[in-house]
PDB file of N, CA and C in Angstrom:
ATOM      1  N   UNK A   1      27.831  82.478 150.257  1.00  0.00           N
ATOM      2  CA  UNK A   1      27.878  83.430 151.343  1.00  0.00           C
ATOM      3  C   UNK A   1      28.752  82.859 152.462  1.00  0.00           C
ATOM      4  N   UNK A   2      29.913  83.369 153.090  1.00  0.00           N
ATOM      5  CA  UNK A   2      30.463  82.932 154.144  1.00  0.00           C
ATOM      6  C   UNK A   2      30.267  83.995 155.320  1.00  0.00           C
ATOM      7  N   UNK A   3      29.887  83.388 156.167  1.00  0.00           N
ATOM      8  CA  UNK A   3      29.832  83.920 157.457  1.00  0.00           C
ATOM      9  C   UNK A   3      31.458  84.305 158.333  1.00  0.00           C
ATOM     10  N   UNK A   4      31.254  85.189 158.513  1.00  0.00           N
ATOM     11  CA  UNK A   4      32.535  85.409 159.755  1.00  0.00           C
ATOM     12  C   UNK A   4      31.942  85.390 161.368  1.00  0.00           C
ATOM     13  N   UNK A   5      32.970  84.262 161.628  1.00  0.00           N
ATOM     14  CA  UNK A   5      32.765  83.677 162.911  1.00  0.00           C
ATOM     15  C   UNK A   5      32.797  84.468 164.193  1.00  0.00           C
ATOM     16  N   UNK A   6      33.218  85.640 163.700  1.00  0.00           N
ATOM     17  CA  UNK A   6      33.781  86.745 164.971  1.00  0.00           C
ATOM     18  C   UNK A   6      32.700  87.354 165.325  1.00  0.00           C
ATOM     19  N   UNK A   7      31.405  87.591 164.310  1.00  0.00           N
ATOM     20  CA  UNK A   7      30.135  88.338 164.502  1.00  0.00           C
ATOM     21  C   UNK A   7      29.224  87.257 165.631  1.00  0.00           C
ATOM     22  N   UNK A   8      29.772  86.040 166.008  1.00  0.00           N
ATOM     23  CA  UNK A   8      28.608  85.623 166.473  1.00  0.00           C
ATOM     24  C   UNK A   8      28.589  85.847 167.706  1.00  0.00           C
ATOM     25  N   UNK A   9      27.381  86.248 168.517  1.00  0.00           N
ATOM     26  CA  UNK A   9      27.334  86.622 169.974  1.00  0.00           C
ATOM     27  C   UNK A   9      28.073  85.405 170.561  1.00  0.00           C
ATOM     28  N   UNK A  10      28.030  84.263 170.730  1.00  0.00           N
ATOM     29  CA  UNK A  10      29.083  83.477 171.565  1.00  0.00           C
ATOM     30  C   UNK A  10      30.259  84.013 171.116  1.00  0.00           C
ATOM     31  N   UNK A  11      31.160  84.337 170.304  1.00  0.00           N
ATOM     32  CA  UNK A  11      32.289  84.123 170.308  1.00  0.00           C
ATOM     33  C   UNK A  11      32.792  85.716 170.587  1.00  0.00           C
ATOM     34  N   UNK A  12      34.082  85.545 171.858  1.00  0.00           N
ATOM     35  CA  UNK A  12      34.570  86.293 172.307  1.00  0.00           C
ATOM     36  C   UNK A  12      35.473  87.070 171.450  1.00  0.00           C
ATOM     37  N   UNK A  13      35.909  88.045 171.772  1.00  0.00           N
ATOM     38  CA  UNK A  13      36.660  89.237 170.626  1.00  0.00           C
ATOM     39  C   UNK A  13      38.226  88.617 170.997  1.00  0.00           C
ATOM     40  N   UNK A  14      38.832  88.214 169.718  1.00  0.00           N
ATOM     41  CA  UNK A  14      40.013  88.025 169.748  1.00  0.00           C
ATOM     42  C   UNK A  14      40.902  88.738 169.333  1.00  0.00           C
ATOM     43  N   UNK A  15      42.460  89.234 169.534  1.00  0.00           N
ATOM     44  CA  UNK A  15      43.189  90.203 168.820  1.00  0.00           C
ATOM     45  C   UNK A  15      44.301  89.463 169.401  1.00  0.00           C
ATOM     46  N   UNK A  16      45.476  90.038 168.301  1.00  0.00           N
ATOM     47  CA  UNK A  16      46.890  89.906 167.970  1.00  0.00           C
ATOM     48  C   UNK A  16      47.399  90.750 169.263  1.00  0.00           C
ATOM     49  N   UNK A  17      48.044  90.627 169.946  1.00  0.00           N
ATOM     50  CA  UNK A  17      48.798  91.390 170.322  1.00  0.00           C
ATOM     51  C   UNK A  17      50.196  92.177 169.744  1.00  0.00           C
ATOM     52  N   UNK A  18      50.544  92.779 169.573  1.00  0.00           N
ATOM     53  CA  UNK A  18      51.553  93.470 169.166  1.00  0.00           C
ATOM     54  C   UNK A  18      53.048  93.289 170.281  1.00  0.00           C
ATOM     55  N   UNK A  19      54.245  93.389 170.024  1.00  0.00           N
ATOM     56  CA  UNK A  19      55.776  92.733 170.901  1.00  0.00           C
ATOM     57  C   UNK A  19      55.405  93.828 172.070  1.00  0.00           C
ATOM     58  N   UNK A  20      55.233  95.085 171.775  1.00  0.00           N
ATOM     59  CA  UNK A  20      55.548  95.852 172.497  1.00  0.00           C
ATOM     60  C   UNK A  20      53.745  95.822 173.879  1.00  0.00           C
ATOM     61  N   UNK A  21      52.807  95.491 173.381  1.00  0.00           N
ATOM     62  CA  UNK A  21      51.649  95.265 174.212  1.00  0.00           C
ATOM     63  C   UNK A  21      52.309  93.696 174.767  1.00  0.00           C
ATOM     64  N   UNK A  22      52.796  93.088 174.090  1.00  0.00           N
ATOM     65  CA  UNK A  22      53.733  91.983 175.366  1.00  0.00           C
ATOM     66  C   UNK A  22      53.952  92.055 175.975  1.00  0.00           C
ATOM     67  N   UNK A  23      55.396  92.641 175.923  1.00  0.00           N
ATOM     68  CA  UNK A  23      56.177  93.444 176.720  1.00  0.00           C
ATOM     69  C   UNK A  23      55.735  94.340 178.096  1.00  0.00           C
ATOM     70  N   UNK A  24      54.498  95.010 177.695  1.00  0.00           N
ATOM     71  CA  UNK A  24      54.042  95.851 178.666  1.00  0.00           C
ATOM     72  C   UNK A  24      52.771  94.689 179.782  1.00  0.00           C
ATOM     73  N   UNK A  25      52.508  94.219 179.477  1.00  0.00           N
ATOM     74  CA  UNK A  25      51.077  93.324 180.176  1.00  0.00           C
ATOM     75  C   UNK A  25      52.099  92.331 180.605  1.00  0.00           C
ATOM     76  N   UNK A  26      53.198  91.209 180.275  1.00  0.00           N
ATOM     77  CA  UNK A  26      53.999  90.158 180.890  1.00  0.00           C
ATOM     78  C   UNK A  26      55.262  90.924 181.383  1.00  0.00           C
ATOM     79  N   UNK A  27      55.575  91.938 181.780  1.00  0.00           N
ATOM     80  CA  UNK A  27      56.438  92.518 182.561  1.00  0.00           C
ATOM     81  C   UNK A  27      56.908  92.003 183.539  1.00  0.00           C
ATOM     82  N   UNK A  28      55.786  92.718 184.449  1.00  0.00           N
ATOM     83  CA  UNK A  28      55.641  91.757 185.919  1.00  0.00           C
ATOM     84  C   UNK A  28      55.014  90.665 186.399  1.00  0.00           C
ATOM     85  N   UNK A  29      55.321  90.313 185.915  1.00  0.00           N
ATOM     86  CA  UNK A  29      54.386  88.291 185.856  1.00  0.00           C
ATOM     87  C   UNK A  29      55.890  87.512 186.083  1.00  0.00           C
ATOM     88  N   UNK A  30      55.531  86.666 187.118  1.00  0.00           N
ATOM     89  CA  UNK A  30      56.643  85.477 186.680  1.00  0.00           C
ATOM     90  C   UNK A  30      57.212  84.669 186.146  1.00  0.00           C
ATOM     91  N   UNK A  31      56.399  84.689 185.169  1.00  0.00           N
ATOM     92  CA  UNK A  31      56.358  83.394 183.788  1.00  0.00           C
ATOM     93  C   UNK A  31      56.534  83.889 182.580  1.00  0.00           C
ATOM     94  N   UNK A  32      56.684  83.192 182.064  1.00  0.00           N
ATOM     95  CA  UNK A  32      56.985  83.869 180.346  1.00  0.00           C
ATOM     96  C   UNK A  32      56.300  83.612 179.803  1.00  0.00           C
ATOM     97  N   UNK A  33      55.914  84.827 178.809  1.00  0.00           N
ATOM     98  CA  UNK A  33      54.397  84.539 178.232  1.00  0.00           C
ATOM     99  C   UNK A  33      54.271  82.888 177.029  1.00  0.00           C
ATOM    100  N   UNK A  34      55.584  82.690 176.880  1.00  0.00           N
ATOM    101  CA  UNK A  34      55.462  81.224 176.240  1.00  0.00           C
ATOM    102  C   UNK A  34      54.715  80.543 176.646  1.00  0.00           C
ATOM    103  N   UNK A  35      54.818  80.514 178.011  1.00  0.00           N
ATOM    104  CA  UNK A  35      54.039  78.956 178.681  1.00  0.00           C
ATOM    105  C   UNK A  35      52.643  79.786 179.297  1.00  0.00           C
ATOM    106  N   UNK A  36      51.910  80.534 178.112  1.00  0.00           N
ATOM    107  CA  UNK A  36      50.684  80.661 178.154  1.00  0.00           C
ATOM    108  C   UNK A  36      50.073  79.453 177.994  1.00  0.00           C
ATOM    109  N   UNK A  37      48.561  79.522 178.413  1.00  0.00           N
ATOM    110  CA  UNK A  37      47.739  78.424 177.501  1.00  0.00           C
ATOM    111  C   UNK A  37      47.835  78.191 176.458  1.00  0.00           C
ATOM    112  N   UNK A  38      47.943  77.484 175.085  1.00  0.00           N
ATOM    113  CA  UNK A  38      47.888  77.486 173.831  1.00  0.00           C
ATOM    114  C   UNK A  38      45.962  77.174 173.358  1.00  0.00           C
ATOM    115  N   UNK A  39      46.489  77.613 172.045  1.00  0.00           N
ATOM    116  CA  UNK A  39      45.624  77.690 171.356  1.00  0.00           C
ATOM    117  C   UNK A  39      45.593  77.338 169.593  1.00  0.00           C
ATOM    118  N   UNK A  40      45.086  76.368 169.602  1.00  0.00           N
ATOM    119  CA  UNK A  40      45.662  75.635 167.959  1.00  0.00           C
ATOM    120  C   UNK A  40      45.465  76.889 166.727  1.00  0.00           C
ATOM    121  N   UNK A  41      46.717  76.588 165.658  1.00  0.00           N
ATOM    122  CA  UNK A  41      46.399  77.161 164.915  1.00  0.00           C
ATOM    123  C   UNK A  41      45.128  77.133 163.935  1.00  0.00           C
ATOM    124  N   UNK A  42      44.989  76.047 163.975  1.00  0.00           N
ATOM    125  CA  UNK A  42      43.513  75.577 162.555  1.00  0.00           C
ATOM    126  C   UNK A  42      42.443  75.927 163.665  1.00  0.00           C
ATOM    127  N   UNK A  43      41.936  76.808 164.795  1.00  0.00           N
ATOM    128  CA  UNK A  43      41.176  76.873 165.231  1.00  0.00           C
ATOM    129  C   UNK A  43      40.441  77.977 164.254  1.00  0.00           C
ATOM    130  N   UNK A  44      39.027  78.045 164.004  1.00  0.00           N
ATOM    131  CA  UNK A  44      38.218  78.437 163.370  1.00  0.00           C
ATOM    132  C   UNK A  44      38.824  80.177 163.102  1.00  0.00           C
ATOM    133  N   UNK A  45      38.728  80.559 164.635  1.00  0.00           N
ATOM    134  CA  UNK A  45      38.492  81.866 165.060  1.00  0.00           C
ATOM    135  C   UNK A  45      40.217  82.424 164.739  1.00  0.00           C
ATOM    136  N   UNK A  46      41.287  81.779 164.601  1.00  0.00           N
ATOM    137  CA  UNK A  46      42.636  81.859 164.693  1.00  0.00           C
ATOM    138  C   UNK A  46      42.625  82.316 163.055  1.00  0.00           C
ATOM    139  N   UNK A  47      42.550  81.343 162.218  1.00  0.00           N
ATOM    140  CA  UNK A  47      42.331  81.407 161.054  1.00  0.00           C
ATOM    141  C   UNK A  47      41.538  82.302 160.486  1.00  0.00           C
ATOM    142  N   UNK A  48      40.350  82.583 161.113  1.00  0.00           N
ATOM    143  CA  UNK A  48      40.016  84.143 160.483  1.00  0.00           C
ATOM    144  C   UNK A  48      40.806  85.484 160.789  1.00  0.00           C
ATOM    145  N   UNK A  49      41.419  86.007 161.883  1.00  0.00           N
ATOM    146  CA  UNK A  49      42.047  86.724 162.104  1.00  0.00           C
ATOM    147  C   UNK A  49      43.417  86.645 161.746  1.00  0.00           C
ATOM    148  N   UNK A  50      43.674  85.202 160.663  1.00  0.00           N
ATOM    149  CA  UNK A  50      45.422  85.312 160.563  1.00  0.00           C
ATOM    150  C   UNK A  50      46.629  85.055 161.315  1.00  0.00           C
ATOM    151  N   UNK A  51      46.239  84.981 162.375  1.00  0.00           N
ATOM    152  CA  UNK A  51      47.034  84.474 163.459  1.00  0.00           C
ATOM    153  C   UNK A  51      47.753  83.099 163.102  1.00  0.00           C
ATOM    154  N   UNK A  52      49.678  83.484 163.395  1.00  0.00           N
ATOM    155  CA  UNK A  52      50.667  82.186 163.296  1.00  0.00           C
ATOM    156  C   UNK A  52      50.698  82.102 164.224  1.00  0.00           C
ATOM    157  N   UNK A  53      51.303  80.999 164.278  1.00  0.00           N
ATOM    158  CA  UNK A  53      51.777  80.239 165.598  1.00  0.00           C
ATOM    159  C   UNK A  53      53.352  81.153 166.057  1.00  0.00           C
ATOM    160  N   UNK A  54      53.438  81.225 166.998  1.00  0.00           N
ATOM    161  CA  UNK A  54      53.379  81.976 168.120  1.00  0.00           C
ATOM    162  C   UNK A  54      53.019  83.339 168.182  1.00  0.00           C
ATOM    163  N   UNK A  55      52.010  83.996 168.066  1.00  0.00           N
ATOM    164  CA  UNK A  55      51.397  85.124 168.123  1.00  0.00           C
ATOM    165  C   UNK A  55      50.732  84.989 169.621  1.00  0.00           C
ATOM    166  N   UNK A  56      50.319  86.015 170.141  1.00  0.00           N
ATOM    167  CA  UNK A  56      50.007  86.025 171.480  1.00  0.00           C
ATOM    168  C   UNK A  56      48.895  86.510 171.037  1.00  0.00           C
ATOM    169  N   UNK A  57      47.659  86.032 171.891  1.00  0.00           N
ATOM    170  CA  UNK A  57      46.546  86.504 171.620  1.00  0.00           C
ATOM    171  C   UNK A  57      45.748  87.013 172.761  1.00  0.00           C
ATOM    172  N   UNK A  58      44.822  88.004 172.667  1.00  0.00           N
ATOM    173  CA  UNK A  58      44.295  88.562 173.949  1.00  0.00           C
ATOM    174  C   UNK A  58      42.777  88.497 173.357  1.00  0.00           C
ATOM    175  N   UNK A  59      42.143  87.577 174.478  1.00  0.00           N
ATOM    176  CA  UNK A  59      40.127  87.095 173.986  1.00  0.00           C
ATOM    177  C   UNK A  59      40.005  87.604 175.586  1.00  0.00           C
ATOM    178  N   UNK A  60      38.483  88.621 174.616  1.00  0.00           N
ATOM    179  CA  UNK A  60      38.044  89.851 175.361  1.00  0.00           C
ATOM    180  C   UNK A  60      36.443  88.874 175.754  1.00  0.00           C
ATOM    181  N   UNK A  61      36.400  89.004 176.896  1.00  0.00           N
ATOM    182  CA  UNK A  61      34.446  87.965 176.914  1.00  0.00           C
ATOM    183  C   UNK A  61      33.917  89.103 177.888  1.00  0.00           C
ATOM    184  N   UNK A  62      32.990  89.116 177.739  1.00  0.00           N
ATOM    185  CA  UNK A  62      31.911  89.824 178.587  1.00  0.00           C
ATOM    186  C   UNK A  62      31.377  88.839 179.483  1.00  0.00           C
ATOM    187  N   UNK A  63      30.984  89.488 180.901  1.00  0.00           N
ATOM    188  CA  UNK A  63      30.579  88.158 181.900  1.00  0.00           C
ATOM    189  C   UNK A  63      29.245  89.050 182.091  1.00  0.00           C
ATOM    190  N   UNK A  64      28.612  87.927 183.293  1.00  0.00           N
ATOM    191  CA  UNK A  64      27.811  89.246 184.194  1.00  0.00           C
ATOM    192  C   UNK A  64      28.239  89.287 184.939  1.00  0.00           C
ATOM    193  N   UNK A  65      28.911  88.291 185.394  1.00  0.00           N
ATOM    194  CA  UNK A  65      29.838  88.469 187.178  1.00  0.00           C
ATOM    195  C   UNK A  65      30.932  88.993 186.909  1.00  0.00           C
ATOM    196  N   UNK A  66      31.353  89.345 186.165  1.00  0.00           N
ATOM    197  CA  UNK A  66      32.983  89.547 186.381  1.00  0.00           C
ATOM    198  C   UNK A  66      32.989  90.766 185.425  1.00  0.00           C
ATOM    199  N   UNK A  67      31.838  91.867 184.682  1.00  0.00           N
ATOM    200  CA  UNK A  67      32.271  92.247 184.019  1.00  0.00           C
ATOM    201  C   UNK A  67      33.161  91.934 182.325  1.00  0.00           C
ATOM    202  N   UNK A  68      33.999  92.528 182.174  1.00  0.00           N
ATOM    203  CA  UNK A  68      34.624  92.727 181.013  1.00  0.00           C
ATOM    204  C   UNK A  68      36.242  91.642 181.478  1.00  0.00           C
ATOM    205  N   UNK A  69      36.170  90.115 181.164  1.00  0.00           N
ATOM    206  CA  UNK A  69      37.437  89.300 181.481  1.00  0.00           C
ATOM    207  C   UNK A  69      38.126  89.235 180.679  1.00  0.00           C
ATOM    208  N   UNK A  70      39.886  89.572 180.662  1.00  0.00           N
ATOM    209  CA  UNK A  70      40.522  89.315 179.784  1.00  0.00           C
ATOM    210  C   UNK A  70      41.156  88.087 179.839  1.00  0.00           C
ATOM    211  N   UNK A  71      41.866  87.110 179.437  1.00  0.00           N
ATOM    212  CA  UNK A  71      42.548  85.821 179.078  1.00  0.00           C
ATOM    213  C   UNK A  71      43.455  86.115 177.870  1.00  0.00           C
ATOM    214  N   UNK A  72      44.227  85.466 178.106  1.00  0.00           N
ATOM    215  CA  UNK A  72      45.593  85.157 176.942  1.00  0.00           C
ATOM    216  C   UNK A  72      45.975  84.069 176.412  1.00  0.00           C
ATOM    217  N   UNK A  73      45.918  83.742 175.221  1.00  0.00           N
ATOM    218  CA  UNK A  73      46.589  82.325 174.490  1.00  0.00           C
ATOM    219  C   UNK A  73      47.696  82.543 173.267  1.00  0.00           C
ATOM    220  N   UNK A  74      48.563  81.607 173.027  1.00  0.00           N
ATOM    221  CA  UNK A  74      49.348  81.716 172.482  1.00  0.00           C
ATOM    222  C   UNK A  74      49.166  80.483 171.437  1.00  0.00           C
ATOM    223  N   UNK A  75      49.395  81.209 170.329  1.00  0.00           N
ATOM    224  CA  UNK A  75      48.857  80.269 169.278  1.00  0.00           C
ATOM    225  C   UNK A  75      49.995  79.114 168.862  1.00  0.00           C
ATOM    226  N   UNK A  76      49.581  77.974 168.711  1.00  0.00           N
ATOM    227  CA  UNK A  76      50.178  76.604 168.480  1.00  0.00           C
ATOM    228  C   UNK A  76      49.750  76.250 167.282  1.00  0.00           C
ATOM    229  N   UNK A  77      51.572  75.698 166.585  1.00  0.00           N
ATOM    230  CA  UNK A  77      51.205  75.097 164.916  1.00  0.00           C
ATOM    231  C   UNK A  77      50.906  73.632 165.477  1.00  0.00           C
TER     232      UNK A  77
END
């Protein structure tokens, strides 16, 4: 039986971003989404969803203070 890591209440909802959801969210930002945070490829949660290295990733967490927080990482071989 293997478990998928994405069902577990700690772990935050991760997704691929797509060029064009890039494009639209790092528009107006000053930086380029390269020099996001990284995020290793052999990470558990990376590897279940398929994610290469450089894919941009958008992890969705639920707070109580803050609501619904989004964050961005960019995946590293």
């Amino acid at each position: 039986m293997k478990i998928d890591i994405q069902d577990h209440m700690l772990v935050p909802k991760h997704e691929i971003m797509t060029e064009e959801e890039i494009s639209e969210e790092f528009s107006d930002v000053d930086y380029d989404f390269r020099d996001l945070p990284k995020i290793r490829a052999d990470d558990p949660v990376v590897e279940a969803i398929d994610a290469k290295p450089g894919n941009v990733l958008r992890i969705t967490r639920q707070s109580e203070t803050a609501g619904e927080f989004i964050t961005y990482r960019i995946v590293e071989g």
